[in-house]
Every structure is written in C-alpha cells, then in structure tokens.
N, C-alpha and C. Protein backbone atom coordinates (compact mmCIF):
# COMPACT_ATOMS: atom_id res chain seq x y z
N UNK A 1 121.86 117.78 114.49
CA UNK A 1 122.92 118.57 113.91
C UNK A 1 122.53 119.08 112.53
N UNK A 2 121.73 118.46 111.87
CA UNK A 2 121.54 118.82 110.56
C UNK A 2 120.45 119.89 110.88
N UNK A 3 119.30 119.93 111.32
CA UNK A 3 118.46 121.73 111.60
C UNK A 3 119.67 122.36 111.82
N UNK A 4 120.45 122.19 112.87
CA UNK A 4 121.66 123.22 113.40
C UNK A 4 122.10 124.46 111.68
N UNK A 5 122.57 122.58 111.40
CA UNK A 5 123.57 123.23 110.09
C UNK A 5 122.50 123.88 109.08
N UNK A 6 121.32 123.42 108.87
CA UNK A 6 120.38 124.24 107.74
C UNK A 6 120.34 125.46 108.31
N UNK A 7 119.85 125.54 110.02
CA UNK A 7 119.86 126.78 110.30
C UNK A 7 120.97 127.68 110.58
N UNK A 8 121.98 127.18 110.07
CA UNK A 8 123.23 127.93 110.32
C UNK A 8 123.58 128.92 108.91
N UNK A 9 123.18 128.34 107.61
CA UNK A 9 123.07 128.99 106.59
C UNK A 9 121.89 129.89 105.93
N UNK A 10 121.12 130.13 106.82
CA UNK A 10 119.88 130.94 106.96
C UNK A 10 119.88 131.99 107.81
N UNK A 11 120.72 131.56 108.95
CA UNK A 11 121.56 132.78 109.44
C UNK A 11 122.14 133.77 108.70
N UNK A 12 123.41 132.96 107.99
CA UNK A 12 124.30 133.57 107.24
C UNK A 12 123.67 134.69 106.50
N UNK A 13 122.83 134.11 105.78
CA UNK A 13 122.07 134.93 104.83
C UNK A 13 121.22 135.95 105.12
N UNK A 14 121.02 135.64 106.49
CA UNK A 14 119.54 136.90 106.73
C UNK A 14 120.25 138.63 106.71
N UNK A 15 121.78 138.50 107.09
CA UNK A 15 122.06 139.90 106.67
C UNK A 15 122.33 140.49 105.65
N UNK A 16 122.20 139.74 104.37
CA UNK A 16 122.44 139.97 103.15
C UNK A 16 121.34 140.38 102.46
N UNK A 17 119.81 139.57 103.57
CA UNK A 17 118.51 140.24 102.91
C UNK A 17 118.19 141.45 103.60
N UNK A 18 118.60 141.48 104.74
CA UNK A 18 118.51 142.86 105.73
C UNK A 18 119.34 143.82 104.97
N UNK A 19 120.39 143.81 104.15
CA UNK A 19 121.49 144.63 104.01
C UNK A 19 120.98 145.86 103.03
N UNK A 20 119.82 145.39 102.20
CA UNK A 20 119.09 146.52 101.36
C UNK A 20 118.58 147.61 101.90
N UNK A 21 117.70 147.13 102.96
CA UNK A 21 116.95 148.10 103.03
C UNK A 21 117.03 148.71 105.09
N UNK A 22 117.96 147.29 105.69
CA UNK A 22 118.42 148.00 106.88
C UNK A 22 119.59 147.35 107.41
N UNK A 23 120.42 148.74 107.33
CA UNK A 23 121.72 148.10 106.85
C UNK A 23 122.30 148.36 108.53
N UNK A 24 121.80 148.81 109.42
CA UNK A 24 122.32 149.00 111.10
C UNK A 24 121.53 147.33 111.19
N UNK A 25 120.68 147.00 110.80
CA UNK A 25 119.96 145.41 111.55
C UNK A 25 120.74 144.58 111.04
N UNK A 26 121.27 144.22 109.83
CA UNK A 26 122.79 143.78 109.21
C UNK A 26 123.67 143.56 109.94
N UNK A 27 123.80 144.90 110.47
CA UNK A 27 125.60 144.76 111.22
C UNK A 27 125.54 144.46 112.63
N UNK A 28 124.21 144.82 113.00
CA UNK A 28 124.24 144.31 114.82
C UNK A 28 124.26 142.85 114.24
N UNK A 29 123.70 142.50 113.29
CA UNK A 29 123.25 140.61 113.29
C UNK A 29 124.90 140.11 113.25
N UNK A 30 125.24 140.57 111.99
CA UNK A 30 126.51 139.83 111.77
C UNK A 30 127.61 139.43 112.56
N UNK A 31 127.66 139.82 114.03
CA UNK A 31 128.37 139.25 114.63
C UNK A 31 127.91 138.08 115.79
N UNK A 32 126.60 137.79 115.74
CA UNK A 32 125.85 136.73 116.09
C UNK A 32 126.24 135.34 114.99
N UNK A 33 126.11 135.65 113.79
CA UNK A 33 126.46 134.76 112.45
C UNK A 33 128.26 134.64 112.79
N UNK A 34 129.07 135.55 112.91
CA UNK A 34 130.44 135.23 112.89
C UNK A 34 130.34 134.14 114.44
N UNK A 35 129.71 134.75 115.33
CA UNK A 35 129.85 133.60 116.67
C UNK A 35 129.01 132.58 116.50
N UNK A 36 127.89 132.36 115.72
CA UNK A 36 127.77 130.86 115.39
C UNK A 36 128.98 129.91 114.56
N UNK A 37 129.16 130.78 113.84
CA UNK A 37 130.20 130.07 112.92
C UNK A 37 131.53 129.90 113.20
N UNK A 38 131.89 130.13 114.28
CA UNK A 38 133.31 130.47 115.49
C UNK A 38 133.21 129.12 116.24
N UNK A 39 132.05 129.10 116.79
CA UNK A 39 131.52 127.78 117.74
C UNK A 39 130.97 126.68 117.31
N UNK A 40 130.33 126.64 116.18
CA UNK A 40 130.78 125.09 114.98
C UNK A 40 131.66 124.80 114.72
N UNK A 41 132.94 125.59 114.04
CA UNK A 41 134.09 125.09 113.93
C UNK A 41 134.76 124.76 115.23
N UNK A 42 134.41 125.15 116.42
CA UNK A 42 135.22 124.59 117.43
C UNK A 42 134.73 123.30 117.77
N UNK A 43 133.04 123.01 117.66
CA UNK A 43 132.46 122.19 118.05
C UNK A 43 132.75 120.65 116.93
N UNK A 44 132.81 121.25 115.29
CA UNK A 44 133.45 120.17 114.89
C UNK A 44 134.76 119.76 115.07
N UNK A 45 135.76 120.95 115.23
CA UNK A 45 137.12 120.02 115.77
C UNK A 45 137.69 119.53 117.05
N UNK A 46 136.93 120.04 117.90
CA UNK A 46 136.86 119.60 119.38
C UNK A 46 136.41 118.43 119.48
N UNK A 47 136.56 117.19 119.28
CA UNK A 47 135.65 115.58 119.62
C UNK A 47 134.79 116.04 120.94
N UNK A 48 135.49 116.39 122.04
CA UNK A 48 134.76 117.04 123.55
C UNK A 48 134.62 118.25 123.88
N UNK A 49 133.37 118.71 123.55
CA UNK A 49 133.30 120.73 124.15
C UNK A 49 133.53 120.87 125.18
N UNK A 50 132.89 119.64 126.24
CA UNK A 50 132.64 120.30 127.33
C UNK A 50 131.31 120.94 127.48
N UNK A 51 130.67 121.01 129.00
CA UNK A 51 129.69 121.77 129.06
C UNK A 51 130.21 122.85 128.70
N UNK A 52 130.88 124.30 128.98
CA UNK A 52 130.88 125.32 128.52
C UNK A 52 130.47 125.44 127.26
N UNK A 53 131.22 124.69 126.19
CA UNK A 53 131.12 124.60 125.24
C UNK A 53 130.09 124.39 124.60
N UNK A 54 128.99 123.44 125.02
CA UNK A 54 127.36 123.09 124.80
C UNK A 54 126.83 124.76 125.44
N UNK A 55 127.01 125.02 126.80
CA UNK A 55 125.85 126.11 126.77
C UNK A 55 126.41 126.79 125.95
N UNK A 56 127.47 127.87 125.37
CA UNK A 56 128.18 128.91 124.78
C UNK A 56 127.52 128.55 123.03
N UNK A 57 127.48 127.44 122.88
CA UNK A 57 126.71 127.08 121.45
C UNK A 57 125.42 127.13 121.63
N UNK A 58 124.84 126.36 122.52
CA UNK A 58 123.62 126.68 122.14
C UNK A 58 122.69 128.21 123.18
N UNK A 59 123.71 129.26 123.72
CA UNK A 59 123.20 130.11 123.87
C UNK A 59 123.21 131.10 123.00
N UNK A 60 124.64 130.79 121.81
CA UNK A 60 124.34 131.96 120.54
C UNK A 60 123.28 131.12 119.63
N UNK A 61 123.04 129.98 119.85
CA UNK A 61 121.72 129.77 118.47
C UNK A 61 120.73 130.22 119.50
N UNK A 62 120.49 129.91 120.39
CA UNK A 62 119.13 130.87 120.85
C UNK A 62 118.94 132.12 120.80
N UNK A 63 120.03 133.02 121.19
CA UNK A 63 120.32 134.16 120.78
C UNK A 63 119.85 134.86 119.51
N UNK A 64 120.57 134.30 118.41
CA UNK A 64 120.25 134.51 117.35
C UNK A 64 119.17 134.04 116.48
N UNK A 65 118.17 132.88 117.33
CA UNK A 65 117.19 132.59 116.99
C UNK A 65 116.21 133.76 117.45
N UNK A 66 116.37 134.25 118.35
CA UNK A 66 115.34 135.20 119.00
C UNK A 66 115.67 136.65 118.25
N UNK A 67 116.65 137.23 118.09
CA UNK A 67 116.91 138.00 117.02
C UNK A 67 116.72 138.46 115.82
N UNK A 68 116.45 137.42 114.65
CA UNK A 68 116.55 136.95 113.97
C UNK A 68 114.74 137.27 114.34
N UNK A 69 114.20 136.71 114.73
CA UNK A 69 112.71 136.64 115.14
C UNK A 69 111.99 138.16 115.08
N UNK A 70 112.69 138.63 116.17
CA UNK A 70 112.53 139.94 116.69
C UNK A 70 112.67 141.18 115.43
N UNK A 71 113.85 140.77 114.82
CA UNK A 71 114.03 141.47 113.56
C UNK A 71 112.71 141.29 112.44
N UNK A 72 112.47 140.20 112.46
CA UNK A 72 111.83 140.40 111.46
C UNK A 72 110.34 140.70 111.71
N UNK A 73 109.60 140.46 113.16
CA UNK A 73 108.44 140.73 113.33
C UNK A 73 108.61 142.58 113.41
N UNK A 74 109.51 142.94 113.97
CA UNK A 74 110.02 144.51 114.14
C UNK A 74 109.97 145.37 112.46
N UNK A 75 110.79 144.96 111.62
CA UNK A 75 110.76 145.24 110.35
C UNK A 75 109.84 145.04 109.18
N UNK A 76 109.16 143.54 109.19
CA UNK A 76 108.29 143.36 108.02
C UNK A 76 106.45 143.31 108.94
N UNK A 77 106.65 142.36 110.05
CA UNK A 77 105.37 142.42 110.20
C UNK A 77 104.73 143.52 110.67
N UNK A 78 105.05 144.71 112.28
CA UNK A 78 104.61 145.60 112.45
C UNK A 78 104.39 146.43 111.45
N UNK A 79 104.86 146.97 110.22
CA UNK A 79 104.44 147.89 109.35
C UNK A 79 102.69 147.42 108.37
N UNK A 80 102.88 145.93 108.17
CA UNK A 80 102.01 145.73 107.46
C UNK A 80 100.72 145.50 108.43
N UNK A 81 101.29 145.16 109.48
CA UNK A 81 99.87 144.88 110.64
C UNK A 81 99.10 146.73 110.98
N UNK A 82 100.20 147.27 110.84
CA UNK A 82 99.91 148.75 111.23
C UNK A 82 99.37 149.72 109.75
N UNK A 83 99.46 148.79 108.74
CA UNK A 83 98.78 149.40 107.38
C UNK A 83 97.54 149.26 107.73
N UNK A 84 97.34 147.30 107.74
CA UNK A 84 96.29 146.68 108.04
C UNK A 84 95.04 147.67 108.86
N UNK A 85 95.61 148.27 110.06
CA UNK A 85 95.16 148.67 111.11
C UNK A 85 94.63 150.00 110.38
N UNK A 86 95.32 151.07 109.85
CA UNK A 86 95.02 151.71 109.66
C UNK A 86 93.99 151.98 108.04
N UNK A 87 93.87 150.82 107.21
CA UNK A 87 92.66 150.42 106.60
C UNK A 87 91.26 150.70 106.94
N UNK A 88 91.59 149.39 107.93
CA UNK A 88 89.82 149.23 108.89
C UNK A 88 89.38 150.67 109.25
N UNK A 89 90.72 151.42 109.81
CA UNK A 89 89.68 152.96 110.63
C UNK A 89 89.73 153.56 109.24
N UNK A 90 90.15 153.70 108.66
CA UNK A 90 89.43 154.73 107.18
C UNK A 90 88.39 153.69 106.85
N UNK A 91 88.06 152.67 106.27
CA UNK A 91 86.67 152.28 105.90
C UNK A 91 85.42 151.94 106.79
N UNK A 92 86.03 152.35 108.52
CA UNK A 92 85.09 152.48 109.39
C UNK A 92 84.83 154.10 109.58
N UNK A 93 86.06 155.04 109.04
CA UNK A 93 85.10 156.39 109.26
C UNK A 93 83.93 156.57 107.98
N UNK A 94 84.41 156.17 106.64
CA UNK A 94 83.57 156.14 105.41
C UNK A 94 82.36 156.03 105.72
C-alpha cells in the first residue's frame, strides 16, 4: 500500500509538469489521477471492496501506469533519441 500511495502522488503531479509545455497530455491524464483518487478513497472506507473493487483499482493504476509511461517516452524521450539520431547522420555525411 505504501508504493500505491507514493505512487499515487506522482501521479497527481505528473499533470502539473505536463501542464507547461503539453497542456492536451494534462487533461487526457487528469482524469486517470481523479479515478485513482475516487478508488482509494473508496478502498480506504470500504473495510471490503470486493473483487470488483480490487480489479477496478488496480486496473486504473495499471492504466495510468502505462500512460504515464507512454507519455513520457512519446514527449521527452523520442525527441532526444531523434536529435541523437539525427547527429550521427550529419557527422557521418562530414
């Protein structure tokens, strides 16, 4: 429960670092973050979820784990891998 909860506030936050510079990847996220945080509070005041309740939680943290992923290899890494890339062929035409 405690990764859960660290990773529940790292969630929170990732649309606030998205929000500068892409502010549509922000707003699709943020309602992944409102449904994690919908389904903790049910999960802490519920003593019994229930299976529904276990898959429905842990299919928005996977969800938003893969998202969250996707976003950021999509936004920060492809550009710099594709600088990278385009380096090597200018100092291989030189």
């Amino acid at each position: 429960m405690d990764v859960f909860m660290v990773y529940l506030f790292v969630a929170t936050a990732t649309p606030l670092f998205l929000w500068a510079e892409h502010k549509k990847w922000a707003i699709v996220h943020s309602p992944f973050v409102i449904a994690l945080w919908a389904s903790f509070i049910y999960y802490v005041a519920v003593p019994d979820m229930g299976t529904l309740g276990h898959i429905v939680l842990w299919t928005l943290f996977i969800a938003n784990f893969l998202y969250a992923h996707v976003a950021a290899i999509y936004l920060y890494a492809a550009p710099f891998l594709r600088e990278q890339k385009l380096k090597r062929r200018f100092t291989l035409i030189k």
